[in-house]
Protein backbone atom coordinates (compact mmCIF):
# COMPACT_ATOMS: atom_id res chain seq x y z
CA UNK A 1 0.00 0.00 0.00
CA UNK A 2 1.66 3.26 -1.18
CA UNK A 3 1.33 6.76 0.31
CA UNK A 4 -1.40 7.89 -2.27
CA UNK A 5 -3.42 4.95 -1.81
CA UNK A 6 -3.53 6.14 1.92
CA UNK A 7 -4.26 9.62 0.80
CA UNK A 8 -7.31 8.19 -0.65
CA UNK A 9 -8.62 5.48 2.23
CA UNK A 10 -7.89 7.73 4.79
CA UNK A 11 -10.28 10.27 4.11
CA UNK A 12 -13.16 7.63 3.45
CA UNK A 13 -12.46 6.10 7.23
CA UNK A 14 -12.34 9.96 8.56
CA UNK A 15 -15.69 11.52 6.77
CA UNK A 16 -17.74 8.05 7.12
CA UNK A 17 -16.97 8.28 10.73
CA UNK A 18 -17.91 12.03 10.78
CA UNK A 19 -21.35 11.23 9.01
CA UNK A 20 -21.94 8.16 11.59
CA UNK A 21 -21.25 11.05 14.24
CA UNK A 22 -23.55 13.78 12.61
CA UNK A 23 -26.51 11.92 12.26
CA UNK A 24 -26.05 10.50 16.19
CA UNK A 25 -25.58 14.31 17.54
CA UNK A 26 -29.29 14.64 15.13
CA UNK A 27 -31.10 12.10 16.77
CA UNK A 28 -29.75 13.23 20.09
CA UNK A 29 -31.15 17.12 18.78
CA UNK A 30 -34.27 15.86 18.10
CA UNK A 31 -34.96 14.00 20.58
CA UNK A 32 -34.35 17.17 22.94
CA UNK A 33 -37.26 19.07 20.35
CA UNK A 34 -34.50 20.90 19.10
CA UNK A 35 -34.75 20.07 15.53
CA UNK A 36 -32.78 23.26 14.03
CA UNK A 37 -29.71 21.63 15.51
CA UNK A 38 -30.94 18.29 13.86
CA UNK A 39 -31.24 19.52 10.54
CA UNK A 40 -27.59 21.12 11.16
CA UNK A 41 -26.20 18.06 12.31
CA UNK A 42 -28.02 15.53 8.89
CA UNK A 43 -26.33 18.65 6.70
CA UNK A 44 -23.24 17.98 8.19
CA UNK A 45 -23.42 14.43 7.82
CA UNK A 46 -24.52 14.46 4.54
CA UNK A 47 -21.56 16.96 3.56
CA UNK A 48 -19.67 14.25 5.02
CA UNK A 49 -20.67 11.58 3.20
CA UNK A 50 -20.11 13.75 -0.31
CA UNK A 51 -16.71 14.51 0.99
CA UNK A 52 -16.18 10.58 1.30
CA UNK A 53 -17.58 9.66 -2.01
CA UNK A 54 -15.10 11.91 -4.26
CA UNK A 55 -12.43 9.27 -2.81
CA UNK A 56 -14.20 6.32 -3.65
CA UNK A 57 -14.94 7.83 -7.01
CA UNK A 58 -11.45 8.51 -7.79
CA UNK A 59 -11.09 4.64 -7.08
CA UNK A 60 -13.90 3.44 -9.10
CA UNK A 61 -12.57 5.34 -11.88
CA UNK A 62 -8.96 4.42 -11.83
CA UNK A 63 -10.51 0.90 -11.46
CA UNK A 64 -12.52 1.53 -14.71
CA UNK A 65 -10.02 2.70 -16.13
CA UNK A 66 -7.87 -0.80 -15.94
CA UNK A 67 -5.48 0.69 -12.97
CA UNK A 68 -5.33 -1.76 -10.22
CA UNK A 69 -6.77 -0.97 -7.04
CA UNK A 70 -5.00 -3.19 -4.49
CA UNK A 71 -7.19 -4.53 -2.08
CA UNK A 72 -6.42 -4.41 1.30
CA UNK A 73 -7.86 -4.26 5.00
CA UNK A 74 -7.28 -0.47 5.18
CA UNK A 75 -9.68 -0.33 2.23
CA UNK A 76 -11.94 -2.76 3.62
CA UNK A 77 -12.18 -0.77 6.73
CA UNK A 78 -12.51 2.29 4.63
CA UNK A 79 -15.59 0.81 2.76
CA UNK A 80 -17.20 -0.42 6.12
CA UNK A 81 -16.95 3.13 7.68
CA UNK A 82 -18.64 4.52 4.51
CA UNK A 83 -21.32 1.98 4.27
CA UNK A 84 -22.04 2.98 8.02
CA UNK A 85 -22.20 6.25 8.00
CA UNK A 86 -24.90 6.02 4.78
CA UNK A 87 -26.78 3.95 6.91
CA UNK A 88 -26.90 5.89 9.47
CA UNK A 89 -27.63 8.86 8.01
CA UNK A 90 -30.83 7.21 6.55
CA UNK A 91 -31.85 6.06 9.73
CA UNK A 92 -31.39 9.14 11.48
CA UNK A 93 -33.85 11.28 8.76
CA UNK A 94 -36.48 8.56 9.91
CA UNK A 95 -36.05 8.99 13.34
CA UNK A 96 -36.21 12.79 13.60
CA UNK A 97 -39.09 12.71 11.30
CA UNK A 98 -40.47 10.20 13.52
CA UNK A 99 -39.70 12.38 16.90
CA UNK A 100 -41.52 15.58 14.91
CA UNK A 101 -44.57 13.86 14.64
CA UNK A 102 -44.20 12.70 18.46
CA UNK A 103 -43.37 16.19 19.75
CA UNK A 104 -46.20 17.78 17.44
CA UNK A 105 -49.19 15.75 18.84
């Protein structure tokens, strides 16, 4: 694994992690009522996971384009921190639309 492969799996762990974070501090926001900070916090996690995807477009591409994209458990890890954060990030729009309906009735 060189130093530019890092450049590029590095960022993917760090923002996926960010996004997992973001949509967390939301729930936690809305479940207070205070769903100005929620929406803040699923902007910032969705910035996040935008930020992440340019790296793991670069790959994609330099794997379309016949480079070879080593596999390794850095970029395992990188993918699994990704995957997470979308997931969360979904859940976490359901659940603060969920608590609005709760705290509006």
């Amino acid at each position: 694994m060189d130093d530019a492969q890092m450049e590029v799996i590095m960022p993917l762990i760090m923002f996926g992690g960010e996004a997992k974070s973001s949509a967390i501090e939301a729930i936690n926001a809305a479940k207070t009522g205070d769903f100005e900070k929620a929406d803040e916090r699923i902007k910032a996690a969705n910035e996040a996971i935008v930020n992440a995807h340019h790296g793991q477009t670069e790959l994609l591409t330099k794997a379309a384009n016949g480079e070879e994209v080593p596999l390794s458990i850095y970029m395992v890890h990188a993918q699994d921190h990704l995957m997470t954060g979308i997931a969360f990030v979904d859940l976490a729009k359901e659940i603060i639309e969920l608590y609005r309906v709760i705290k509006t009735n």
